[in-house]
PDB file of N, CA and C in Angstrom:
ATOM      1  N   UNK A   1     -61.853 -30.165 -54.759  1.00  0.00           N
ATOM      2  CA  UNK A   1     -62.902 -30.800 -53.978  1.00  0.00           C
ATOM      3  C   UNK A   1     -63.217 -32.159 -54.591  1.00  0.00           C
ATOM      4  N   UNK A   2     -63.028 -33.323 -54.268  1.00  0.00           N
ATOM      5  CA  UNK A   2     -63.517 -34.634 -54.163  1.00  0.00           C
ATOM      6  C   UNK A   2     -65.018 -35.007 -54.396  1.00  0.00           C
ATOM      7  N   UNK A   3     -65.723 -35.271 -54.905  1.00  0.00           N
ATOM      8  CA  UNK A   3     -67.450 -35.703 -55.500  1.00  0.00           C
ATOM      9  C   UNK A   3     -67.260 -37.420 -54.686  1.00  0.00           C
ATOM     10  N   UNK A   4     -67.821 -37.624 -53.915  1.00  0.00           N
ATOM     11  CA  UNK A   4     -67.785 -39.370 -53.594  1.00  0.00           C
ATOM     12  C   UNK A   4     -68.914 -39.696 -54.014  1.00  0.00           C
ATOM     13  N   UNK A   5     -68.997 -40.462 -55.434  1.00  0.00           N
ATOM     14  CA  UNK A   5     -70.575 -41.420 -55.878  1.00  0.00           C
ATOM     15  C   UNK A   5     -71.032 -42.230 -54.401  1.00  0.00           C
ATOM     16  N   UNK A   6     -72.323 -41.950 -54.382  1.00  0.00           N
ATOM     17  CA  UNK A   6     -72.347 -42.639 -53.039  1.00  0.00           C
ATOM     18  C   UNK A   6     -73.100 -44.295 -53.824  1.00  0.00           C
ATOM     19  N   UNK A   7     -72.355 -45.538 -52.908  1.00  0.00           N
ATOM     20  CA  UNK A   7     -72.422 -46.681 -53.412  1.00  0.00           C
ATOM     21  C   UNK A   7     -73.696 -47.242 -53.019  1.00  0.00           C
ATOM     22  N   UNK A   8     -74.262 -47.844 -53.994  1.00  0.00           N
ATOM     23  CA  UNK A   8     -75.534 -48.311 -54.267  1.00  0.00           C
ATOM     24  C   UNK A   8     -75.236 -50.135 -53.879  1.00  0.00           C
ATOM     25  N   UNK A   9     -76.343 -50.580 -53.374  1.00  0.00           N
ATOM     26  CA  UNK A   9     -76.161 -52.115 -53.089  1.00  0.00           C
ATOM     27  C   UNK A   9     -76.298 -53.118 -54.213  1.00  0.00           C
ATOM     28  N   UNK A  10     -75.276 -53.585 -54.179  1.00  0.00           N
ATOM     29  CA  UNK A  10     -75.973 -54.866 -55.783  1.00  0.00           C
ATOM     30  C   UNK A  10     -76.684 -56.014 -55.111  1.00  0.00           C
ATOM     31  N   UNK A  11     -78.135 -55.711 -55.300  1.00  0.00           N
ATOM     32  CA  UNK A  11     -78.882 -57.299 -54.287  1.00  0.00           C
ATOM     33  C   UNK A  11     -79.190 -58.388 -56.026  1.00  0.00           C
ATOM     34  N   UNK A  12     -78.914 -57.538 -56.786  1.00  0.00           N
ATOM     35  CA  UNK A  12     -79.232 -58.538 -57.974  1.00  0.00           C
ATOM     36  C   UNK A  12     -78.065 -58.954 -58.427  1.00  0.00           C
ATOM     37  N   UNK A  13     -78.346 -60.387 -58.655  1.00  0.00           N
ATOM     38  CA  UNK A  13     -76.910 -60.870 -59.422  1.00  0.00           C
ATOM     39  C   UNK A  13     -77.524 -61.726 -60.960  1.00  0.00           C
ATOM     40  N   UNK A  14     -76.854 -61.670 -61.869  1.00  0.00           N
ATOM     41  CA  UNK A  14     -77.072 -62.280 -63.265  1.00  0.00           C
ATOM     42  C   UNK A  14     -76.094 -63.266 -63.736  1.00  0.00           C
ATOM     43  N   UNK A  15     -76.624 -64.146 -63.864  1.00  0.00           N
ATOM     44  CA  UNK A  15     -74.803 -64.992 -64.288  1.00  0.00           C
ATOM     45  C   UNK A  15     -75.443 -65.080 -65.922  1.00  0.00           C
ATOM     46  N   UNK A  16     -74.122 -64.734 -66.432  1.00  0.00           N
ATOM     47  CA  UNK A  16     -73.510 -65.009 -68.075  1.00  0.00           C
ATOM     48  C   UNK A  16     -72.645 -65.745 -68.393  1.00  0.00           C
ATOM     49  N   UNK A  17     -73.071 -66.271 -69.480  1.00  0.00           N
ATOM     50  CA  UNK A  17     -71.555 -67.251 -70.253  1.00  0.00           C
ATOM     51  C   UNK A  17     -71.171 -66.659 -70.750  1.00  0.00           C
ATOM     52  N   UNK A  18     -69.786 -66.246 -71.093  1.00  0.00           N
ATOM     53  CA  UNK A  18     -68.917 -65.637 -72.311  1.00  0.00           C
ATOM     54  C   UNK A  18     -68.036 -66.489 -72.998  1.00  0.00           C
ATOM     55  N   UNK A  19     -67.561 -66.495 -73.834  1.00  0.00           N
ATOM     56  CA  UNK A  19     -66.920 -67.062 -74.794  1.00  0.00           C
ATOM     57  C   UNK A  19     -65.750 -66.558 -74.717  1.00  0.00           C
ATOM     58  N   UNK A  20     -64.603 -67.528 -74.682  1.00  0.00           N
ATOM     59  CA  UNK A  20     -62.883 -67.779 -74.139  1.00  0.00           C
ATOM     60  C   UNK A  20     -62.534 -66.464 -74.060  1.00  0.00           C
ATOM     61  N   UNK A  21     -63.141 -66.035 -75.941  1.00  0.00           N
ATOM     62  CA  UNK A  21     -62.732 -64.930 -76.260  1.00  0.00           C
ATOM     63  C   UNK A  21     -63.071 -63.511 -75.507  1.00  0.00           C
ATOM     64  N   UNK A  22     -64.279 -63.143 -75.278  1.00  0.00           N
ATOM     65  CA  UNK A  22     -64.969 -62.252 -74.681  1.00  0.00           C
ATOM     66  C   UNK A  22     -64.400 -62.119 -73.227  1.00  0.00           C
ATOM     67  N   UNK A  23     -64.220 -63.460 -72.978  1.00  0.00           N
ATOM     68  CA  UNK A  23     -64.015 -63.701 -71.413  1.00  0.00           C
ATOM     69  C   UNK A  23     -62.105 -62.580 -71.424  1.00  0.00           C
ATOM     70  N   UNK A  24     -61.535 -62.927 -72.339  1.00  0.00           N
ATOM     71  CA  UNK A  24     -59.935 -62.609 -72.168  1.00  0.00           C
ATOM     72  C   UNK A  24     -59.805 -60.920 -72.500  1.00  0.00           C
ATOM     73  N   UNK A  25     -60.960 -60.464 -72.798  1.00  0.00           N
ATOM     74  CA  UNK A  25     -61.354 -59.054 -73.716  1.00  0.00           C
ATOM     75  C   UNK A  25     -61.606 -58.845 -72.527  1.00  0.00           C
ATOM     76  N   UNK A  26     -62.328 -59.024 -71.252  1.00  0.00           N
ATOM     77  CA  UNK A  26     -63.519 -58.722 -70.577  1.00  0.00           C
ATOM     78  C   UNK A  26     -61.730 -58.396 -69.049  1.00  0.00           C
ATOM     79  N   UNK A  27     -60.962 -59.354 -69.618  1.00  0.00           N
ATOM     80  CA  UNK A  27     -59.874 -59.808 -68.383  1.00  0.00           C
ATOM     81  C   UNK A  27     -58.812 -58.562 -68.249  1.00  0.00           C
ATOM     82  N   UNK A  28     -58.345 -58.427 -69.757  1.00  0.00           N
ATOM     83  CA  UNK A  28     -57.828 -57.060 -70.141  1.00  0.00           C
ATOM     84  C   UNK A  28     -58.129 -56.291 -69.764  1.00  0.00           C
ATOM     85  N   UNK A  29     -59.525 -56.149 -70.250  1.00  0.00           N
ATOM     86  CA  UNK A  29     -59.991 -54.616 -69.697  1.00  0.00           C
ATOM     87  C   UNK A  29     -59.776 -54.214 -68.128  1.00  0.00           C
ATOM     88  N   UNK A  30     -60.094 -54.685 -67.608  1.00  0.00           N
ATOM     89  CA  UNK A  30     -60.356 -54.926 -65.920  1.00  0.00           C
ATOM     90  C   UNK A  30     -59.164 -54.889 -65.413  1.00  0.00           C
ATOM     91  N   UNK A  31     -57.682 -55.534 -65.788  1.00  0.00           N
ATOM     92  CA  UNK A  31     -56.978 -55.578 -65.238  1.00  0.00           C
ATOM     93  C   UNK A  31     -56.319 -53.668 -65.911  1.00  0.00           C
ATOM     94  N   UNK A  32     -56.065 -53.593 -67.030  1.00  0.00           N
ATOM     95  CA  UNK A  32     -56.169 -52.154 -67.370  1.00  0.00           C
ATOM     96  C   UNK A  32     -56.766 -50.994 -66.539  1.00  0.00           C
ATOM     97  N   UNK A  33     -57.802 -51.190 -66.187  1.00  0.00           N
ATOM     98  CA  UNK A  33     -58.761 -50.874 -65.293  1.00  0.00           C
ATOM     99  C   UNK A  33     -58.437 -50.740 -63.702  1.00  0.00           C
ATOM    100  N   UNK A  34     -57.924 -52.031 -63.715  1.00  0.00           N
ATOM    101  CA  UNK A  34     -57.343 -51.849 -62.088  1.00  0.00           C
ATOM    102  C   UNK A  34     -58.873 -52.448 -61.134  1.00  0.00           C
ATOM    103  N   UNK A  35     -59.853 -53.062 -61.917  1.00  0.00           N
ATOM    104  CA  UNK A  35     -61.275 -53.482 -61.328  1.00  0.00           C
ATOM    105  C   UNK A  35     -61.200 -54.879 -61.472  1.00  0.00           C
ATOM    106  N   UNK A  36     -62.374 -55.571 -61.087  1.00  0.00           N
ATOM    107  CA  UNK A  36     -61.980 -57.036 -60.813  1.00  0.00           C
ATOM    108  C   UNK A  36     -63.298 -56.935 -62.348  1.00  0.00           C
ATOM    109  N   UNK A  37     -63.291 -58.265 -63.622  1.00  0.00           N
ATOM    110  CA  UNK A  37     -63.842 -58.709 -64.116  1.00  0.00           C
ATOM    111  C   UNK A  37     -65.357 -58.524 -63.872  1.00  0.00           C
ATOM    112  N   UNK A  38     -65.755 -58.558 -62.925  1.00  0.00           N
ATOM    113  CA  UNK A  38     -67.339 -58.879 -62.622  1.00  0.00           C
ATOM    114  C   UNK A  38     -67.693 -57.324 -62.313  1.00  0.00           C
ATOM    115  N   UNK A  39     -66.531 -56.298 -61.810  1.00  0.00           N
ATOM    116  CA  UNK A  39     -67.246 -54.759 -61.388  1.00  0.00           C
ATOM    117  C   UNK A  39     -67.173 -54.276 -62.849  1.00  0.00           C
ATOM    118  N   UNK A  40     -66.223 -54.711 -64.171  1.00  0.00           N
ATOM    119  CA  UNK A  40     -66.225 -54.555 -65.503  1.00  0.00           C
ATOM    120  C   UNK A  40     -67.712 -54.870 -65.931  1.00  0.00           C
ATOM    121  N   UNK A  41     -67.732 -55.837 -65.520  1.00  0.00           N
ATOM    122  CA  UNK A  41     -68.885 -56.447 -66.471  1.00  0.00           C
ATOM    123  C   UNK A  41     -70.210 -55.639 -66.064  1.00  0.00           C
ATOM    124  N   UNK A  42     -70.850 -55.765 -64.677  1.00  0.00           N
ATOM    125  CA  UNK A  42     -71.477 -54.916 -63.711  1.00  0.00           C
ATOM    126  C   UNK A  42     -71.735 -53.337 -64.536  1.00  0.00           C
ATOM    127  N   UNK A  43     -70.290 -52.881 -64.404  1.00  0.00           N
ATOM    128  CA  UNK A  43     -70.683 -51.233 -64.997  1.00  0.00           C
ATOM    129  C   UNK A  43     -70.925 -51.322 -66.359  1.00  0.00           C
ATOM    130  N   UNK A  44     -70.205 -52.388 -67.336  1.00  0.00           N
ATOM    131  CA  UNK A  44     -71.010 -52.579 -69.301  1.00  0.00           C
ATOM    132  C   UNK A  44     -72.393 -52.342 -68.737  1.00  0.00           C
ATOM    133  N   UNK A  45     -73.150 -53.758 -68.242  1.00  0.00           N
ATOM    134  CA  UNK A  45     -73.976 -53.872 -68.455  1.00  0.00           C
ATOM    135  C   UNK A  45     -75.436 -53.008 -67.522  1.00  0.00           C
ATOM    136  N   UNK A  46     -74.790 -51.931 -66.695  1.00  0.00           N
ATOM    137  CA  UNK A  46     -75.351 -50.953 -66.094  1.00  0.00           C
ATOM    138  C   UNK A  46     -75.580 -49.803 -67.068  1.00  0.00           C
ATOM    139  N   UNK A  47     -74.206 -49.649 -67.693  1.00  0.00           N
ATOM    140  CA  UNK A  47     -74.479 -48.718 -68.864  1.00  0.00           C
ATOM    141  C   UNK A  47     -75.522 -49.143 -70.122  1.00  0.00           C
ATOM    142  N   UNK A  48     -75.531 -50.167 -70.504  1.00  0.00           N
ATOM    143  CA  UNK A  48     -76.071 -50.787 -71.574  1.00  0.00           C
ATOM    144  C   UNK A  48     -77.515 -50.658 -71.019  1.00  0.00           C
ATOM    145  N   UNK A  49     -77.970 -50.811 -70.199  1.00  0.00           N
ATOM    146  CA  UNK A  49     -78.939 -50.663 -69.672  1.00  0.00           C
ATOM    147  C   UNK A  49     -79.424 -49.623 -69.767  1.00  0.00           C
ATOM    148  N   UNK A  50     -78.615 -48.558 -69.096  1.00  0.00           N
ATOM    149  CA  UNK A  50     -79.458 -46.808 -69.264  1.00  0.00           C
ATOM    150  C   UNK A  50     -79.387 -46.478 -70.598  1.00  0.00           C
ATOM    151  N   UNK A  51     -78.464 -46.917 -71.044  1.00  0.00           N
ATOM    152  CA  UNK A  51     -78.329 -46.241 -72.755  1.00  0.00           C
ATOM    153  C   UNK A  51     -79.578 -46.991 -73.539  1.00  0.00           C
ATOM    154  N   UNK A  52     -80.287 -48.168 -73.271  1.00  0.00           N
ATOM    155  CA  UNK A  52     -81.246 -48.749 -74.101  1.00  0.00           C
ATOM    156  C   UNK A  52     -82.678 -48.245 -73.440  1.00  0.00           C
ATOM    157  N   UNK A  53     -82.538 -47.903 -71.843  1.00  0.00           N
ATOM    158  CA  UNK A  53     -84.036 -47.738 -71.496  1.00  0.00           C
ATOM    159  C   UNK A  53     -84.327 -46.177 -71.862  1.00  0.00           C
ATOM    160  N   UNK A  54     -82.886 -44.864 -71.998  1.00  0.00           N
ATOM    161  CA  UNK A  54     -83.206 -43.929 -72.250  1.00  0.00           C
ATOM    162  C   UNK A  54     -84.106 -43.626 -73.831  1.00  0.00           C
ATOM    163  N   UNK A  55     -83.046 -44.748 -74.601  1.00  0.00           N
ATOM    164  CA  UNK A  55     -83.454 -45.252 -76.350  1.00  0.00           C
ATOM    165  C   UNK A  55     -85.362 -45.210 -76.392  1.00  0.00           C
ATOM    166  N   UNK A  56     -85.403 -46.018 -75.093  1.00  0.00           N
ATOM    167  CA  UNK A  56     -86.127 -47.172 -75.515  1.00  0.00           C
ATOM    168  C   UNK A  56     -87.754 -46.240 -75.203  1.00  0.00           C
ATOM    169  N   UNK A  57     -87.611 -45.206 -74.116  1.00  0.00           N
ATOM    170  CA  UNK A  57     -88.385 -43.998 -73.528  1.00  0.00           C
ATOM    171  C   UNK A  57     -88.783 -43.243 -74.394  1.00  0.00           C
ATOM    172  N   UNK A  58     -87.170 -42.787 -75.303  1.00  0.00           N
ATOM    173  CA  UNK A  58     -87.468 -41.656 -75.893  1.00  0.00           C
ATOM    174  C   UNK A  58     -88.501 -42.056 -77.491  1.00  0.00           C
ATOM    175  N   UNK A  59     -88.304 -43.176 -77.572  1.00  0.00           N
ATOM    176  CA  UNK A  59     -88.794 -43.852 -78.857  1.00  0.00           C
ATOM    177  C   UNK A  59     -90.457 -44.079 -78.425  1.00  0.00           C
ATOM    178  N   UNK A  60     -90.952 -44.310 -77.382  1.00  0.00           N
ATOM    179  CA  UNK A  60     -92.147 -44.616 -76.717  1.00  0.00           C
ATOM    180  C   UNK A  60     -92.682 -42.977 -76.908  1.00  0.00           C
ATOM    181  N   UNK A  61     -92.145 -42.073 -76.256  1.00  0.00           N
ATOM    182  CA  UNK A  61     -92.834 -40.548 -76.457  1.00  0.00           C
ATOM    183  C   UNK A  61     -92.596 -40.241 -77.940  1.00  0.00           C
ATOM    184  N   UNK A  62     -91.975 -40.316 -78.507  1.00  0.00           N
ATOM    185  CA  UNK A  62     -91.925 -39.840 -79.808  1.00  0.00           C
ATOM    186  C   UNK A  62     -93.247 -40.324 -80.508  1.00  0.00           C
ATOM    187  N   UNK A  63     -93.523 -41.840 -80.037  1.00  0.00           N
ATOM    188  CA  UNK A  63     -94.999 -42.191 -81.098  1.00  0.00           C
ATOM    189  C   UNK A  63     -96.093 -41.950 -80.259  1.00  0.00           C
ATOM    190  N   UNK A  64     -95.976 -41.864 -78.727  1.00  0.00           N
ATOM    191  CA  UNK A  64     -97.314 -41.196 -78.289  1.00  0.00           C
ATOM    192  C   UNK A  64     -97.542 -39.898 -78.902  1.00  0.00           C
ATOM    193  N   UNK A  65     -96.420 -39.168 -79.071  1.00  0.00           N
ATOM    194  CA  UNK A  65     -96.860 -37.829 -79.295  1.00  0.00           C
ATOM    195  C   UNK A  65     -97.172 -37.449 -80.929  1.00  0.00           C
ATOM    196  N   UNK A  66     -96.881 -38.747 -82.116  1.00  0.00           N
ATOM    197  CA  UNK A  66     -97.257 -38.480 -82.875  1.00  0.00           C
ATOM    198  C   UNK A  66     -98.406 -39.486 -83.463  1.00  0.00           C
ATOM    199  N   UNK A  67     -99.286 -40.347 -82.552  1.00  0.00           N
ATOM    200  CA  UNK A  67    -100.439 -40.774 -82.328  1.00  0.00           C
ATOM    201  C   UNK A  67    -101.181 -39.749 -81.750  1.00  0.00           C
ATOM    202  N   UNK A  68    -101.160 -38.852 -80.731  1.00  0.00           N
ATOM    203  CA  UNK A  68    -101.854 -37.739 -80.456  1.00  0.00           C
ATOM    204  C   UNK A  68    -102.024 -36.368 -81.615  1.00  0.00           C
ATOM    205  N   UNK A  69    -101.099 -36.704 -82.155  1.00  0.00           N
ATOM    206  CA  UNK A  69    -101.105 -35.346 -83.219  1.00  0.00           C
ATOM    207  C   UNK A  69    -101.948 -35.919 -84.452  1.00  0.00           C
ATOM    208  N   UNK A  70    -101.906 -37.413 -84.496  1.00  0.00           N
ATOM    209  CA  UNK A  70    -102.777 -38.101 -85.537  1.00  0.00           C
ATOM    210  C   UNK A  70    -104.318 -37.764 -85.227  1.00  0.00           C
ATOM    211  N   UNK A  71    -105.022 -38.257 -84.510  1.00  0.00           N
ATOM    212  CA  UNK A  71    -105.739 -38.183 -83.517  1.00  0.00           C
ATOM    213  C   UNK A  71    -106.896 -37.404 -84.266  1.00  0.00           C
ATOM    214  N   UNK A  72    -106.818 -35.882 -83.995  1.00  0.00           N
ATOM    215  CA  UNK A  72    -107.668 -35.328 -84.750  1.00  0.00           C
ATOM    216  C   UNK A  72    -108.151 -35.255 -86.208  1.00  0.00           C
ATOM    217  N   UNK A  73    -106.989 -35.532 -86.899  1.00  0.00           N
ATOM    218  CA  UNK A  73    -107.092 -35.812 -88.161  1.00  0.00           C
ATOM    219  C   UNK A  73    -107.801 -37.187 -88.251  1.00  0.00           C
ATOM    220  N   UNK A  74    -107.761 -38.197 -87.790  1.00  0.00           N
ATOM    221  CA  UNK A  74    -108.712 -39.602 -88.402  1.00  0.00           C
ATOM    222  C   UNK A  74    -109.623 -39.136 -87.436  1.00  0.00           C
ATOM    223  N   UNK A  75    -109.711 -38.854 -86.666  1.00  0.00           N
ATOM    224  CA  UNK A  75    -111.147 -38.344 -86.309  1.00  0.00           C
ATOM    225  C   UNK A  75    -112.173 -37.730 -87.445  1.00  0.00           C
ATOM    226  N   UNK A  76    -111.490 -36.730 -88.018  1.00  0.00           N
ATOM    227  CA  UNK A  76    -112.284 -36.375 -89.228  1.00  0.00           C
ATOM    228  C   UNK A  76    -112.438 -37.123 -90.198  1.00  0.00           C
ATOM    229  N   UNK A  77    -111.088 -37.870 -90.633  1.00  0.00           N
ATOM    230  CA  UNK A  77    -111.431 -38.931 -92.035  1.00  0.00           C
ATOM    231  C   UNK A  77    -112.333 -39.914 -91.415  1.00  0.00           C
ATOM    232  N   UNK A  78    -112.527 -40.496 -89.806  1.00  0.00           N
ATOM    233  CA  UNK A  78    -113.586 -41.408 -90.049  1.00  0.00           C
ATOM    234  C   UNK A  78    -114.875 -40.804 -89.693  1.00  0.00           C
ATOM    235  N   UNK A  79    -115.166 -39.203 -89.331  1.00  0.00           N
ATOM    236  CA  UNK A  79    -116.392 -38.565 -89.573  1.00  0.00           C
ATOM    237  C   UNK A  79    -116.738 -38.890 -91.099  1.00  0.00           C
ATOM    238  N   UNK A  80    -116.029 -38.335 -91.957  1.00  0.00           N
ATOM    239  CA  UNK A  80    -116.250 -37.987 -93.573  1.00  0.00           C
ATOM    240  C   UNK A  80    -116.445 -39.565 -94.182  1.00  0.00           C
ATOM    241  N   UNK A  81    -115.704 -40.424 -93.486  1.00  0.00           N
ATOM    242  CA  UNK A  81    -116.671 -41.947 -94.387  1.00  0.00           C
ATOM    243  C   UNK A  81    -117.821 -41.985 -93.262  1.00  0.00           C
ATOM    244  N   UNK A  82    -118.460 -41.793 -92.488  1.00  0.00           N
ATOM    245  CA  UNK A  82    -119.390 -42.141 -91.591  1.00  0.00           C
ATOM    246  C   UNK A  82    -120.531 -41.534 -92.324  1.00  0.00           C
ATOM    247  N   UNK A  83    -120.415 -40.226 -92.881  1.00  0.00           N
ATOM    248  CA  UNK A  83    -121.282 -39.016 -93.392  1.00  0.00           C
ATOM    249  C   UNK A  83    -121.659 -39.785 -94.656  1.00  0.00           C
ATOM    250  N   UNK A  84    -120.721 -40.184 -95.502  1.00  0.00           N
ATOM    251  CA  UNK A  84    -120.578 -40.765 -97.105  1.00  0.00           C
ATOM    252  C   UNK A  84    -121.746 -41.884 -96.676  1.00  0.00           C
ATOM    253  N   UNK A  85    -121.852 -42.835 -95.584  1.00  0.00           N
ATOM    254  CA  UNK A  85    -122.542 -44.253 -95.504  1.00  0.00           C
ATOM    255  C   UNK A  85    -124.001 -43.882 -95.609  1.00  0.00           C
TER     256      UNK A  85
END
């Protein structure tokens, strides 16, 4: 059985400079690939994207949730200097 990704519209476009080098890395690949340069570049930087906003999420809940676990505790240390004044 066949899965067809169903295709999403690209209304955003980004232009980049690359360097000779990057650019001939970027040419390889793609032609390896059998994709044109820009659907290469497109899916890097689609991936690079989810891989940094998943990073970037999971790093955001990790300190809410250990600012909430703080929480009660300076609650008490700034009861106990409030009491001391």
């Amino acid at each position: 059985m066949t899965v067809k990704r169903e295709s999403l519209a690209r209304s955003h476009a980004v232009k980049v400079g690359l360097t000779p080098s990057t650019y001939e890395k970027l040419r390889f690949v793609s032609e390896t690939l059998g994709m044109t340069p820009s659907a290469v570049a497109a899916m890097a930087v689609s991936e690079y994207a989810a891989s940094k906003f998943i990073s970037f999420n999971t790093a955001e809940k990790a300190s809410n949730q250990a600012i909430e676990a703080m929480v009660p505790h300076m609650a008490q240390l700034f009861q106990s200097i409030a009491d001391k004044e």
